[in-house]
C-alpha atoms as a PDB file:
ATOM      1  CA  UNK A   1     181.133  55.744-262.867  1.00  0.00           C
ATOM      2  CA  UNK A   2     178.350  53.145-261.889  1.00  0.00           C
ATOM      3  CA  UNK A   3     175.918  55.997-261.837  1.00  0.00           C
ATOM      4  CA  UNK A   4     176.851  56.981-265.225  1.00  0.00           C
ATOM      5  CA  UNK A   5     176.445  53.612-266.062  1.00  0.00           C
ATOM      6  CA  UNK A   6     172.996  53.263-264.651  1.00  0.00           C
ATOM      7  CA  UNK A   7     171.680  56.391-266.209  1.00  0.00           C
ATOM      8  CA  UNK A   8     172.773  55.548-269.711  1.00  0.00           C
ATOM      9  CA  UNK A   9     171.512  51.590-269.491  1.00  0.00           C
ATOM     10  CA  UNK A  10     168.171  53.306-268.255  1.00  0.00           C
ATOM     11  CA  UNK A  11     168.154  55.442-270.626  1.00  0.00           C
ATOM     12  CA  UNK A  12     168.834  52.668-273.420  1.00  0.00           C
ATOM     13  CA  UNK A  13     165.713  50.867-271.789  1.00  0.00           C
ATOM     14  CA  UNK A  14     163.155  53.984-272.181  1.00  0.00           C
ATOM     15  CA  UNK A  15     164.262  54.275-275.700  1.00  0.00           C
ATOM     16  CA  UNK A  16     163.825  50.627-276.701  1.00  0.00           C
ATOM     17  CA  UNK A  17     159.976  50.770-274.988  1.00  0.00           C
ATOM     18  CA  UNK A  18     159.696  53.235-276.651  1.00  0.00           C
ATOM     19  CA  UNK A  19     160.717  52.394-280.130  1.00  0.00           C
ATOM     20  CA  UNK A  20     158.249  49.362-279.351  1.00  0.00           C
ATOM     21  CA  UNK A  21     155.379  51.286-278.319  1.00  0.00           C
ATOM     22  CA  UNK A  22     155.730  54.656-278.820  1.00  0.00           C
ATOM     23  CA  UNK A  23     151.934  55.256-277.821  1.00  0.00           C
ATOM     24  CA  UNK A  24     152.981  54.215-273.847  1.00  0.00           C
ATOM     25  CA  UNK A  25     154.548  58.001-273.079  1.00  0.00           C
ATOM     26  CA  UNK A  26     151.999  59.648-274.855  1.00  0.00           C
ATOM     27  CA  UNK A  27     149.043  57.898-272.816  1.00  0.00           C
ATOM     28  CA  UNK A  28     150.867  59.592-269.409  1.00  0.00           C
ATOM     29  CA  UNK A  29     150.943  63.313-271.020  1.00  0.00           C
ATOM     30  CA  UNK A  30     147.045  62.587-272.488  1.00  0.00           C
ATOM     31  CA  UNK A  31     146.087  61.055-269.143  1.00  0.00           C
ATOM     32  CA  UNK A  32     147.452  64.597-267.573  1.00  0.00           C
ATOM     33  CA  UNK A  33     146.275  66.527-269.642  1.00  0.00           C
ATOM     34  CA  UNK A  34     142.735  65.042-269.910  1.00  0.00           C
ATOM     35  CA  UNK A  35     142.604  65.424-265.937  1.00  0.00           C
ATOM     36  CA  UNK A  36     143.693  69.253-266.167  1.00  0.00           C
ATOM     37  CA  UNK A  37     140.573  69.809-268.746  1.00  0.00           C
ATOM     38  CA  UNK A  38     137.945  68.253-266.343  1.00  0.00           C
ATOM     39  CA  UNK A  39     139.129  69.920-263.363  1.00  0.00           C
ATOM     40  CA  UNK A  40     139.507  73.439-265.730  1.00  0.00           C
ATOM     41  CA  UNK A  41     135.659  72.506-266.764  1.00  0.00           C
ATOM     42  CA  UNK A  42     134.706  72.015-263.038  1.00  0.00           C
ATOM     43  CA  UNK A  43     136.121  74.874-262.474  1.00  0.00           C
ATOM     44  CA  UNK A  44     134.697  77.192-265.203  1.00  0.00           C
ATOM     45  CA  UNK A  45     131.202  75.440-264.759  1.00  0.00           C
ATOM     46  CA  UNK A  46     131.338  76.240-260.580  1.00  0.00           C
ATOM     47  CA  UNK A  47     130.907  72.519-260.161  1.00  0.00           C
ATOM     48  CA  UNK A  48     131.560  70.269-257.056  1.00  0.00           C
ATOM     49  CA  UNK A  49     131.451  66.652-255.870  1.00  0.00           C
ATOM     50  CA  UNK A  50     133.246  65.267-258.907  1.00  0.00           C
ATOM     51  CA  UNK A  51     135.525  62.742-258.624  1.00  0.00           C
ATOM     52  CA  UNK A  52     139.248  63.785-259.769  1.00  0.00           C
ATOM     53  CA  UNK A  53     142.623  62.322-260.308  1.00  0.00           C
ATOM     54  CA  UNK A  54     145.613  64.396-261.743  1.00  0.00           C
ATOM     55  CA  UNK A  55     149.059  65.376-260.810  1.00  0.00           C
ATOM     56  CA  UNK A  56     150.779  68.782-260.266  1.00  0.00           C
ATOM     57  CA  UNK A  57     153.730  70.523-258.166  1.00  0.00           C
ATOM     58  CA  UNK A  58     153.451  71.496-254.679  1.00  0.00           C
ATOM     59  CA  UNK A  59     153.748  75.913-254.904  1.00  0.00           C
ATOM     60  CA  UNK A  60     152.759  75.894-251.063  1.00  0.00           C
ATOM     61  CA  UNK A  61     152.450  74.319-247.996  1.00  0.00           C
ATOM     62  CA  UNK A  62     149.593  75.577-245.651  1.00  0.00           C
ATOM     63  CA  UNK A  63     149.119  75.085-242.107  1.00  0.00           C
ATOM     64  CA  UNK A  64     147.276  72.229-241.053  1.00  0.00           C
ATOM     65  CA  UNK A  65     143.374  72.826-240.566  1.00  0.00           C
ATOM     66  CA  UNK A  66     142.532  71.788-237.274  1.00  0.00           C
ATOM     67  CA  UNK A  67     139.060  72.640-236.712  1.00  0.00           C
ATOM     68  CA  UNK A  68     137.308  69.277-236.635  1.00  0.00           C
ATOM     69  CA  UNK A  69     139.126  66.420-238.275  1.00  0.00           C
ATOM     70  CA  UNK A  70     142.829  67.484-239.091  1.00  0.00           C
ATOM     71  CA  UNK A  71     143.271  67.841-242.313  1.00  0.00           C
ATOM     72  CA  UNK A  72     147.039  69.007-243.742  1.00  0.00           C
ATOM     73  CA  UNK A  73     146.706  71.581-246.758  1.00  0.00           C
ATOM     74  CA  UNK A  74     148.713  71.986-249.575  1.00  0.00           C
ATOM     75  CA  UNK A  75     148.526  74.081-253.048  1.00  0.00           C
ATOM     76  CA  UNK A  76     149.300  72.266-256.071  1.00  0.00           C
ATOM     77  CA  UNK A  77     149.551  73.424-259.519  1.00  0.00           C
ATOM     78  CA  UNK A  78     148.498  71.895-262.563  1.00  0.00           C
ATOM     79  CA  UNK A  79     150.548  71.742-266.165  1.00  0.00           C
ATOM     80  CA  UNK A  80     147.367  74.024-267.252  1.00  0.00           C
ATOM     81  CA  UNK A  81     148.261  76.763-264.997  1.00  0.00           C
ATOM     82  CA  UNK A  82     145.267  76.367-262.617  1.00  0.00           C
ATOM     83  CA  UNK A  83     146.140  75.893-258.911  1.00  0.00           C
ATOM     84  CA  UNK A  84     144.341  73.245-256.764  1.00  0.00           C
ATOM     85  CA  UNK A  85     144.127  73.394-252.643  1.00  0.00           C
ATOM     86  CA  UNK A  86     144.457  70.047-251.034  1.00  0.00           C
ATOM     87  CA  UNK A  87     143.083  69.183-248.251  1.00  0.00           C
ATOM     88  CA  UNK A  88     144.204  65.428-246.962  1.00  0.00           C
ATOM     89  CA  UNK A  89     142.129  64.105-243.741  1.00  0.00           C
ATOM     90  CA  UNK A  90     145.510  63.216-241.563  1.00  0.00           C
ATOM     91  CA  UNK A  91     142.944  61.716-238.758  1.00  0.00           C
ATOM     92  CA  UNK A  92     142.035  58.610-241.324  1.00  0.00           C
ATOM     93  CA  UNK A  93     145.016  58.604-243.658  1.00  0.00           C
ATOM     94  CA  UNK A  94     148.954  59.193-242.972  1.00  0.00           C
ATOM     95  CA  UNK A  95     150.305  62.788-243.363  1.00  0.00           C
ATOM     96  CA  UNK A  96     152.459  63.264-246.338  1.00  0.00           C
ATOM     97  CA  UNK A  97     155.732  64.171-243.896  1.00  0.00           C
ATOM     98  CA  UNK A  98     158.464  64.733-246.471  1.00  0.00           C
ATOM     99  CA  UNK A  99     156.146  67.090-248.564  1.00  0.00           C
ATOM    100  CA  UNK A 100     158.105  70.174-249.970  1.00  0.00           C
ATOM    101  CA  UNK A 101     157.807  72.989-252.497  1.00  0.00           C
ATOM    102  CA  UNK A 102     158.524  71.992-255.982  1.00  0.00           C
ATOM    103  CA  UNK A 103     157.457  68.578-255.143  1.00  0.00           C
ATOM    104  CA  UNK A 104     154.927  66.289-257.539  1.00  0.00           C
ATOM    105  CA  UNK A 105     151.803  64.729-255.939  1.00  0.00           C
ATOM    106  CA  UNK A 106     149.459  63.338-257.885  1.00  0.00           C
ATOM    107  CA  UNK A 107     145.816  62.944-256.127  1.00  0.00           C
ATOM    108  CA  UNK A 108     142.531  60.917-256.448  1.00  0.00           C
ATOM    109  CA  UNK A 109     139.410  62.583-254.560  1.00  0.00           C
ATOM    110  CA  UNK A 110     136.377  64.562-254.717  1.00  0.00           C
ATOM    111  CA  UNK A 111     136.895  68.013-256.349  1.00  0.00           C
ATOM    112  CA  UNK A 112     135.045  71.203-254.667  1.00  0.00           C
ATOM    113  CA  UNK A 113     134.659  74.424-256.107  1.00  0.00           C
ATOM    114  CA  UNK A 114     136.014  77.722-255.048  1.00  0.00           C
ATOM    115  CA  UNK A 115     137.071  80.852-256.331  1.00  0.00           C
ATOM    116  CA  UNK A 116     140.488  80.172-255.894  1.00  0.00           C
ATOM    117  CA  UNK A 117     140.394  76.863-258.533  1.00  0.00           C
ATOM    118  CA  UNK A 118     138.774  74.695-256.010  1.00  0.00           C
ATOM    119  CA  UNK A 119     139.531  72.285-253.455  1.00  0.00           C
ATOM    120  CA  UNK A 120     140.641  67.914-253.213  1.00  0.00           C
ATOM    121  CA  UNK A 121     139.298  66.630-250.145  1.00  0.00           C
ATOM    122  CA  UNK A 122     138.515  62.778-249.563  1.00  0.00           C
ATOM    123  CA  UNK A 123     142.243  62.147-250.465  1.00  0.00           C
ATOM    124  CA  UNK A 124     141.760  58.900-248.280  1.00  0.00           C
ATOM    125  CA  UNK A 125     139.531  55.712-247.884  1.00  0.00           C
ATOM    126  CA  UNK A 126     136.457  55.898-246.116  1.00  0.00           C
ATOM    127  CA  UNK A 127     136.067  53.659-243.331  1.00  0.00           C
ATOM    128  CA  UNK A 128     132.110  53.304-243.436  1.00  0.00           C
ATOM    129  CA  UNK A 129     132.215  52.287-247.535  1.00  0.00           C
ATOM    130  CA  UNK A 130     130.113  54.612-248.597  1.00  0.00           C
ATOM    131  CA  UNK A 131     132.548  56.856-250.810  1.00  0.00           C
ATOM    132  CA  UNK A 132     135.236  56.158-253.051  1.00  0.00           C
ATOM    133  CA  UNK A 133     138.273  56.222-251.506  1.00  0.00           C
ATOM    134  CA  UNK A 134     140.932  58.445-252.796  1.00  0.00           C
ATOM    135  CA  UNK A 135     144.726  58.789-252.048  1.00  0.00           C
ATOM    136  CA  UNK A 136     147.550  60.818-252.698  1.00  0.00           C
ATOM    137  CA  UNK A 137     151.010  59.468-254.255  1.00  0.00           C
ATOM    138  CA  UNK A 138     154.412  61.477-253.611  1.00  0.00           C
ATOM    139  CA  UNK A 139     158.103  60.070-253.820  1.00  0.00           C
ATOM    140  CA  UNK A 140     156.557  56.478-254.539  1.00  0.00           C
ATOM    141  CA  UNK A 141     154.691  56.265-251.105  1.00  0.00           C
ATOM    142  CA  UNK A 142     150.742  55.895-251.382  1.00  0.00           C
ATOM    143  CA  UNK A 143     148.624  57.648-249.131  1.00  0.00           C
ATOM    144  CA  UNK A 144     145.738  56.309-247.897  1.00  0.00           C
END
């Protein structure tokens, strides 16, 4: 009963934000789908080192790469269709441990072309400075 009760008073609260602003759902669907172009354009246009931000829903979990600094690998795909690897630097930033198929991630980092739809890396913050630091966001939890 008190979950019913929960769900229905949160529901009341979405609907009265959004009777007040209907514009503040519609900025989270543009914002997606806005990221999905550019990284569709990056990808049509074979171009690499742009910074990226977007969200999509884990369809695989690779191995970790292990040759140099560890990175753990992941395939994401977009609302657009296009599929995304990850690849998250676990030496400078926390692993994402609960990460599971079907699950939502969104990302900030540099995107890489590929013929596959291309590559996230620098998922993290750069200890020298120099780059801009990206992260990855999953159940709540920021990683860094």
């Amino acid at each position: 009963m008190k979950k019913l009760l929960i769900i229905v008073v949160l529901g009341l609260a979405l609907y009265a934000l959004h009777e007040r602003n209907p514009s503040f759902f519609k900025s989270f669907t543009e914002q997606s789908t806005g990221s999905d172009q550019l990284l569709a354009s990056a990808y049509e246009n074979r171009q690499s080192n742009i910074q990226v931000g977007g969200s999509g829903v884990v369809v695989k979990i690779l191995p970790d790469d292990l040759l140099g600094s560890r990175h753990q690998r992941f395939i994401l795909r977009l609302s657009s269709g296009q599929t995304i690897l990850i690849s998250h630097n676990i030496d400078l930033a926390r692993r994402v441990d609960a990460l599971r198929e079907g699950d939502t991630v969104e990302f900030s980092g540099e995107y890489e072309w590929n013929s596959e739809g291309g590559v996230v890396h620098w998922t993290h913050h750069d200890p020298d400075g120099r780059h801009k630091a990206g992260w990855l966001k999953h159940n709540g939890s920021v990683y860094q």
